[in-house]
N, C-alpha and C. Protein backbone atom coordinates (compact mmCIF):
# COMPACT_ATOMS: atom_id res chain seq x y z
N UNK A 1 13.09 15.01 13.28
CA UNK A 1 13.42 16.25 12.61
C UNK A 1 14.76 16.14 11.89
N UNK A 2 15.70 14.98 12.53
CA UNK A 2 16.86 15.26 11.95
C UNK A 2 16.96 14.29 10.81
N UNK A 3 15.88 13.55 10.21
CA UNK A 3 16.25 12.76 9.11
C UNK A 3 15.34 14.11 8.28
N UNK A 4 14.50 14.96 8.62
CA UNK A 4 13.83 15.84 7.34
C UNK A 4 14.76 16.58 7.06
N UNK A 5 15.61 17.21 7.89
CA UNK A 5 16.62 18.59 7.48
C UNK A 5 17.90 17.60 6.73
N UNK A 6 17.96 16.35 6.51
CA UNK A 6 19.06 15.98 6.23
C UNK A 6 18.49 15.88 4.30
N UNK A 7 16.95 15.27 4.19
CA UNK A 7 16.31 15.48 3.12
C UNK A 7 16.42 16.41 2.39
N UNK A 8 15.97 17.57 2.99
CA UNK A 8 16.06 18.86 2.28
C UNK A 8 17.28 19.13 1.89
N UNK A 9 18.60 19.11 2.82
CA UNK A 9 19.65 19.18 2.70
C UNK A 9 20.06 18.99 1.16
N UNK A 10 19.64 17.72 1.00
CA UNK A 10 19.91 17.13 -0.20
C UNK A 10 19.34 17.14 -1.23
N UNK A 11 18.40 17.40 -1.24
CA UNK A 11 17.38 17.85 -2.57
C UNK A 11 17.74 19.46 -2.62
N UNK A 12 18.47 20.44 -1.98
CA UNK A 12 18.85 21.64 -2.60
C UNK A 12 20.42 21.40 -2.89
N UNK A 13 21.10 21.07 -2.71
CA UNK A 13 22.33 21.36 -2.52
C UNK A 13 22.76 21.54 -3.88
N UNK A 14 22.04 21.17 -4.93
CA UNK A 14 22.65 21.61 -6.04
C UNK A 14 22.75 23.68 -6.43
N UNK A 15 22.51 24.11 -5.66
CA UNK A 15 22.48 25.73 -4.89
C UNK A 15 23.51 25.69 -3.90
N UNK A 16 23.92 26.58 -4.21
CA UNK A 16 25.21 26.97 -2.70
C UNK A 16 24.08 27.75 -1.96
N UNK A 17 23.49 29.02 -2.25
CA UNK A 17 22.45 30.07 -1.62
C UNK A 17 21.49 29.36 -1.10
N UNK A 18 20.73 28.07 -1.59
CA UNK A 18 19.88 27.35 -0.82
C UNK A 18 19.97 26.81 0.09
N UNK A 19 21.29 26.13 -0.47
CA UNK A 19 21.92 25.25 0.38
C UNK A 19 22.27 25.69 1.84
N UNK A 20 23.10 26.82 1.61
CA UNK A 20 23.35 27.96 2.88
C UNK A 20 22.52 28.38 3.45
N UNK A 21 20.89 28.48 2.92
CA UNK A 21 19.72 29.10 4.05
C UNK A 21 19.15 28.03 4.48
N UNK A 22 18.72 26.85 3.97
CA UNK A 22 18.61 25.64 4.40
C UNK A 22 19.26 24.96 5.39
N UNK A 23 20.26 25.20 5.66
CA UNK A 23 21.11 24.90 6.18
C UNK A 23 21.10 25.40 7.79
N UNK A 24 21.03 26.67 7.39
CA UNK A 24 20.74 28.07 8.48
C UNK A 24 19.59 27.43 9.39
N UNK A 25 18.77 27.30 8.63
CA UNK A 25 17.38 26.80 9.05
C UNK A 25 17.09 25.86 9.91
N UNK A 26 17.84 24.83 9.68
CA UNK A 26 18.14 23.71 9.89
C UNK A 26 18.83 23.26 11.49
N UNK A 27 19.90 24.63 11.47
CA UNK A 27 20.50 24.06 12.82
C UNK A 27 19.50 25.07 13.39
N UNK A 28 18.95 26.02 13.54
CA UNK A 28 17.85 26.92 14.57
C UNK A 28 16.74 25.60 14.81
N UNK A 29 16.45 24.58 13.85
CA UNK A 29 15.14 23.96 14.20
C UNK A 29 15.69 22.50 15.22
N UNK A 30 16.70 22.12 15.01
CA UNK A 30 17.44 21.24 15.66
C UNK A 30 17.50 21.25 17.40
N UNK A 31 17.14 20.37 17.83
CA UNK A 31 17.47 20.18 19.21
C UNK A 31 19.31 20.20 19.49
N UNK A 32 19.53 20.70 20.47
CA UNK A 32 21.07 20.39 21.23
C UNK A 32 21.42 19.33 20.62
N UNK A 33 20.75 18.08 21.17
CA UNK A 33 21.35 16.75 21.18
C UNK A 33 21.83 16.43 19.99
N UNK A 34 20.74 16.65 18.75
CA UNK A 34 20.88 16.40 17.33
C UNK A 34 22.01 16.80 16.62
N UNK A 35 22.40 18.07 17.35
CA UNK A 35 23.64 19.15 16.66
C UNK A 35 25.15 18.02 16.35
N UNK A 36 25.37 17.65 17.04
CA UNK A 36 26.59 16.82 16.47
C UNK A 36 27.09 15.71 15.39
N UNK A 37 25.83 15.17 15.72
CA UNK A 37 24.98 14.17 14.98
C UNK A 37 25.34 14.61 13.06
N UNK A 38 24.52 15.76 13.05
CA UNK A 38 24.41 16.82 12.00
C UNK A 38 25.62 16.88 11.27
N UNK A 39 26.17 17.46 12.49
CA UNK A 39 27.38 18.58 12.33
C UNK A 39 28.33 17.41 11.36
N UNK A 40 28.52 16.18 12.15
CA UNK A 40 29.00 15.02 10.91
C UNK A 40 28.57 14.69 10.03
N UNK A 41 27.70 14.44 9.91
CA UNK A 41 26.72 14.26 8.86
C UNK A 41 26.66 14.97 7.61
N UNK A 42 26.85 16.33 8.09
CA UNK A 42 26.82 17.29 6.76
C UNK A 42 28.52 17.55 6.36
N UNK A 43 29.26 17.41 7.03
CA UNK A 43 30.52 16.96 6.86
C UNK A 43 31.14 16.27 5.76
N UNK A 44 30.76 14.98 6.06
CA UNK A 44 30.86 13.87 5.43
C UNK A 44 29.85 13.88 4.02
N UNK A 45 28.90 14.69 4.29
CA UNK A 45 28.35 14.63 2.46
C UNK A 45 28.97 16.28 1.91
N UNK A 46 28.83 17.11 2.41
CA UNK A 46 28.98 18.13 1.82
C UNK A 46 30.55 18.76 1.79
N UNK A 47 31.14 18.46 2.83
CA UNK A 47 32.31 19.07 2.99
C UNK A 47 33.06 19.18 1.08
N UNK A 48 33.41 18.47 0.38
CA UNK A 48 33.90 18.89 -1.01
C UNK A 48 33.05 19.78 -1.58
N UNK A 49 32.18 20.00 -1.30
CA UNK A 49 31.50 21.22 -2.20
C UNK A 49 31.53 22.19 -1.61
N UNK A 50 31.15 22.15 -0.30
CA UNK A 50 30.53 23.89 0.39
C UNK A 50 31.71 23.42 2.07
N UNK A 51 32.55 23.39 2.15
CA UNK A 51 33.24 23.18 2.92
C UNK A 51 33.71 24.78 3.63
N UNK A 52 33.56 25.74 3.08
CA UNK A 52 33.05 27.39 3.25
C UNK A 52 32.16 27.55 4.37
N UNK A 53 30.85 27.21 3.30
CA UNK A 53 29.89 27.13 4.07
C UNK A 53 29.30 26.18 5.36
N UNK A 54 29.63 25.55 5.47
CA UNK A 54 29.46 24.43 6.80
C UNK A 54 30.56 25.17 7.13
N UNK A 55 31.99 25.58 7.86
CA UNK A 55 32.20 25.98 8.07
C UNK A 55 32.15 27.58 9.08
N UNK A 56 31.64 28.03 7.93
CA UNK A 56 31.06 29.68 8.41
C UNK A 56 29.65 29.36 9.07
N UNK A 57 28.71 28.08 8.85
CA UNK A 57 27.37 28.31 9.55
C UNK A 57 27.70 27.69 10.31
N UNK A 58 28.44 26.78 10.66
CA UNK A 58 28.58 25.91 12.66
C UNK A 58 28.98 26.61 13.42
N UNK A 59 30.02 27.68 12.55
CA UNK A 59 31.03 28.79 13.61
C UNK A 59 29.80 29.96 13.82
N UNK A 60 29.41 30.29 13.24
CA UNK A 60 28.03 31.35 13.74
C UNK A 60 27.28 31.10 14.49
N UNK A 61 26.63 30.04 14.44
CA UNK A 61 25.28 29.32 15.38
C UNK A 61 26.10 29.13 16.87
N UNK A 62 25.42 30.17 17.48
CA UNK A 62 24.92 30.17 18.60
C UNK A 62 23.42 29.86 18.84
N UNK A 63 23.64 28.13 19.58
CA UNK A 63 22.33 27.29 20.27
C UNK A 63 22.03 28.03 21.29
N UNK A 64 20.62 28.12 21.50
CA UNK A 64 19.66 29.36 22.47
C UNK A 64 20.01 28.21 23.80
N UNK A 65 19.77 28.74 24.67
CA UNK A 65 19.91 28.25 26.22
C UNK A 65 18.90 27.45 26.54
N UNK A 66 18.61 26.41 27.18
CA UNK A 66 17.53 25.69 27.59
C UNK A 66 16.59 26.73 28.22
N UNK A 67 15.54 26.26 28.15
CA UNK A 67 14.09 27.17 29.13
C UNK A 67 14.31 26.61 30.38
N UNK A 68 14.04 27.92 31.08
CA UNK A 68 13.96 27.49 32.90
C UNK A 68 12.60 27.13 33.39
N UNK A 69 12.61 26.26 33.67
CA UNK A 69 11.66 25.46 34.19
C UNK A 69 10.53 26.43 35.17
């Protein structure tokens, strides 16, 4: 999952608004583990453009709690 959201990532980003719901999207579909992974990832490509936005969406996302068994 985390090489498709990194795809998309990149085939919108020429959109800030896409880019930003895509984005959104992206960390809700993400496992825990993946999140950091990401979190650099989109860093390191996007930070000069939307450095706002990565920003304002890592600080929002609250990851849901594991399921109890």
């Amino acid at each position: 999952m985390l090489d498709y959201v990194k795809i998309i990532l990149l085939k919108v980003s020429f959109s800030k608004s896409l880019f930003e719901k895509e984005l959104r999207k992206a960390l809700r579909q993400l496992s825990p583990p993946e999140l950091p992974a990401f979190k650099a990832w989109c860093y390191e490509q996007f930070s000069r453009l939307y450095r706002r936005v990565l920003k304002r969406a890592f600080a929002e996302f609250t990851p849901l709690p594991p399921l109890a068994a």
